[in-house]
Protein backbone atom coordinates (compact mmCIF):
# COMPACT_ATOMS: atom_id res chain seq x y z
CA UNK A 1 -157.29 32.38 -38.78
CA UNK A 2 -153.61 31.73 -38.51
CA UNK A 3 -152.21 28.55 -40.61
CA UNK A 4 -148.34 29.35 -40.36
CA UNK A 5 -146.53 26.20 -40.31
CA UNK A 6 -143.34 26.28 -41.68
CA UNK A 7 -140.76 29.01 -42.48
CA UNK A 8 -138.58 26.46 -44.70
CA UNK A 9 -141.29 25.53 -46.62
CA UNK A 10 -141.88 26.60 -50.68
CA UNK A 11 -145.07 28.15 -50.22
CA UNK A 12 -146.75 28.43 -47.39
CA UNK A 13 -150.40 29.97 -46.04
CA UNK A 14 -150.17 32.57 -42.98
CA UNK A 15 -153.61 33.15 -42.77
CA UNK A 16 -157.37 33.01 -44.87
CA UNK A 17 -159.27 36.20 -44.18
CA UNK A 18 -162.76 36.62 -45.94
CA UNK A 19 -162.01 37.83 -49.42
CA UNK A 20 -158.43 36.79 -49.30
CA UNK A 21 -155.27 34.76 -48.47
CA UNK A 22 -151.64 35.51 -46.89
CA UNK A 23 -149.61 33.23 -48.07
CA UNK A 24 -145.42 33.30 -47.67
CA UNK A 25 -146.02 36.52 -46.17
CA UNK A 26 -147.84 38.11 -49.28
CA UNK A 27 -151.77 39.29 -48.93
CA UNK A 28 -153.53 38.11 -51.71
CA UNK A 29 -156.85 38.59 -52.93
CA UNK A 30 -159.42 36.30 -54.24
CA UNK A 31 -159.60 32.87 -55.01
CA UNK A 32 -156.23 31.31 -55.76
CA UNK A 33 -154.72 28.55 -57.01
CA UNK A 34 -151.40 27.88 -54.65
CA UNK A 35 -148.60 25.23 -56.36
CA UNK A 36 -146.82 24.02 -53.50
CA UNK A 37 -143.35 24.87 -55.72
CA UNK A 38 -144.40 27.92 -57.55
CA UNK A 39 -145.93 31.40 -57.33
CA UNK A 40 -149.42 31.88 -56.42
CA UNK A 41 -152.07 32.46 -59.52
CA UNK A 42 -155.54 34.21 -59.20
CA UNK A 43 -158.14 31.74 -60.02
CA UNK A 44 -161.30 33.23 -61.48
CA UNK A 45 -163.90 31.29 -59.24
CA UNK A 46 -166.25 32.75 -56.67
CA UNK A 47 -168.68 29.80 -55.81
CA UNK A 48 -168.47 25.80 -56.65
CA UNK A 49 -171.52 26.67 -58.09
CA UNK A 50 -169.66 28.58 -60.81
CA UNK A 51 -166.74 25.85 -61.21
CA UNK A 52 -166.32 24.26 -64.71
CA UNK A 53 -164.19 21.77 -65.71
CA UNK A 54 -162.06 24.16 -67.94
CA UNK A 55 -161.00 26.32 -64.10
CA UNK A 56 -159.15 23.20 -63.26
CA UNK A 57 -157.29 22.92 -66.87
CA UNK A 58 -153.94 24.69 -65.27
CA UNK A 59 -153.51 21.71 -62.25
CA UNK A 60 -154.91 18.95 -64.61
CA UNK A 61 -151.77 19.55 -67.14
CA UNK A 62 -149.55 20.53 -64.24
CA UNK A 63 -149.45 16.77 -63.47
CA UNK A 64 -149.78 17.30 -59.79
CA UNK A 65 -150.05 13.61 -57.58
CA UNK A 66 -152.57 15.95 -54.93
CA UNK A 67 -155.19 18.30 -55.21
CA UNK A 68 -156.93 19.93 -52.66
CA UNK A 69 -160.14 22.03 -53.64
CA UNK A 70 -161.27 24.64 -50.97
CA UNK A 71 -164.70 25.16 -51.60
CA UNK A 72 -165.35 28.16 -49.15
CA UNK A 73 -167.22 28.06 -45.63
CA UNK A 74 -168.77 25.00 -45.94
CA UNK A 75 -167.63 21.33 -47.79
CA UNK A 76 -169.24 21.24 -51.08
CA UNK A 77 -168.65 18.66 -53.93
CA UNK A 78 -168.32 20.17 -57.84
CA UNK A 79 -170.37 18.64 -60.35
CA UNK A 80 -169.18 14.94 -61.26
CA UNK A 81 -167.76 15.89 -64.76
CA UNK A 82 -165.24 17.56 -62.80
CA UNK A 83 -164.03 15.07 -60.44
CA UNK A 84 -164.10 12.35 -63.22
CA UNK A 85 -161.36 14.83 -65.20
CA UNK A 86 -158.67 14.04 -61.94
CA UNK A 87 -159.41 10.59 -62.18
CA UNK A 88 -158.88 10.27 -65.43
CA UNK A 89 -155.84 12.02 -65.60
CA UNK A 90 -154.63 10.48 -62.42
CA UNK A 91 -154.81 12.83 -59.83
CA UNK A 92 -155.60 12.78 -56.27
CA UNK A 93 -158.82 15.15 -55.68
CA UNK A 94 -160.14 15.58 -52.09
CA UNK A 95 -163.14 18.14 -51.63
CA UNK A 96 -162.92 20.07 -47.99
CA UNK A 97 -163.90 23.62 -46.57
CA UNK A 98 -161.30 26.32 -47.36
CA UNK A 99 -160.41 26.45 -43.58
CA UNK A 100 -159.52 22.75 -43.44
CA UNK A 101 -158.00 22.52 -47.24
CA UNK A 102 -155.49 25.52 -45.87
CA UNK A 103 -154.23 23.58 -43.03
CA UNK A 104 -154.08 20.80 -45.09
CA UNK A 105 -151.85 22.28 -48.00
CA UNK A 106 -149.53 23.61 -45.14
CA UNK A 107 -148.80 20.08 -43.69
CA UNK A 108 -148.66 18.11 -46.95
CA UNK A 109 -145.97 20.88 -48.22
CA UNK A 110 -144.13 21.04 -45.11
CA UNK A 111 -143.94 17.17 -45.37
CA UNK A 112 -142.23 17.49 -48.98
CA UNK A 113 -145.22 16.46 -51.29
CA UNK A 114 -146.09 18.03 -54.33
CA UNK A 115 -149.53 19.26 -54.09
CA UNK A 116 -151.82 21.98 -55.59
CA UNK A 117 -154.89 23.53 -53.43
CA UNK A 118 -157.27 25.51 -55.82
CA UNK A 119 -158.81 27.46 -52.66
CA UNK A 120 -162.16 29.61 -52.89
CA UNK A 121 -162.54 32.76 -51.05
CA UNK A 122 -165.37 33.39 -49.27
């Protein structure tokens, strides 16, 4: 699927292919953790079922206002020790398919906002 929204944006995602991203014009593989103002970081995770609270330690001190979690084909929460950790600290958590958090990212980066998407491949 195509996602391309913005040429003048920071970061943006081209496309989400099974087993990987394009993002600013760069094929990566794997899960990834995309800041919308800084380089792209592999992020060790292959199923929600495998998240722990410690995977989300780089956004959680990054102070982010927005985080989007891309949890693969299908919507899936994380267990509730996890979400508790962004409220606590603050932060903005919403749960969606990787799809949907991709086109999400895209708009809320092309709009300006500062906003981390922690996306699981599929």
């Amino acid at each position: 699927m195509k996602f391309s929204l913005s040429d003048d944006a920071d970061i943006v995602i081209n496309s989400y292919e099974k087993g990987g991203f394009r993002v600013s014009g760069r094929q990566l593989s794997g899960s990834q953790l995309l800041f919308s103002h800084q380089p792209p970081q592999n992020w060790p995770v292959e199923s929600v079922d495998s998240l722990q609270a410690s995977d989300f330690q780089p956004i959680l001190s990054s102070h982010m206002q927005t985080v989007i979690v891309g949890t693969g084909e299908k919507q899936q929460f994380p267990p509730d020790e996890i979400l508790l950790a962004f409220y606590a600290a603050g932060i903005g958590v919403e749960i969606m398919d990787t799809a949907a958090a991709c086109r999400t990212f895209n708009v809320l980066v092309a709009e300006g906002r500062e906003v981390c998407a922690a996306l699981i491949a599929i």
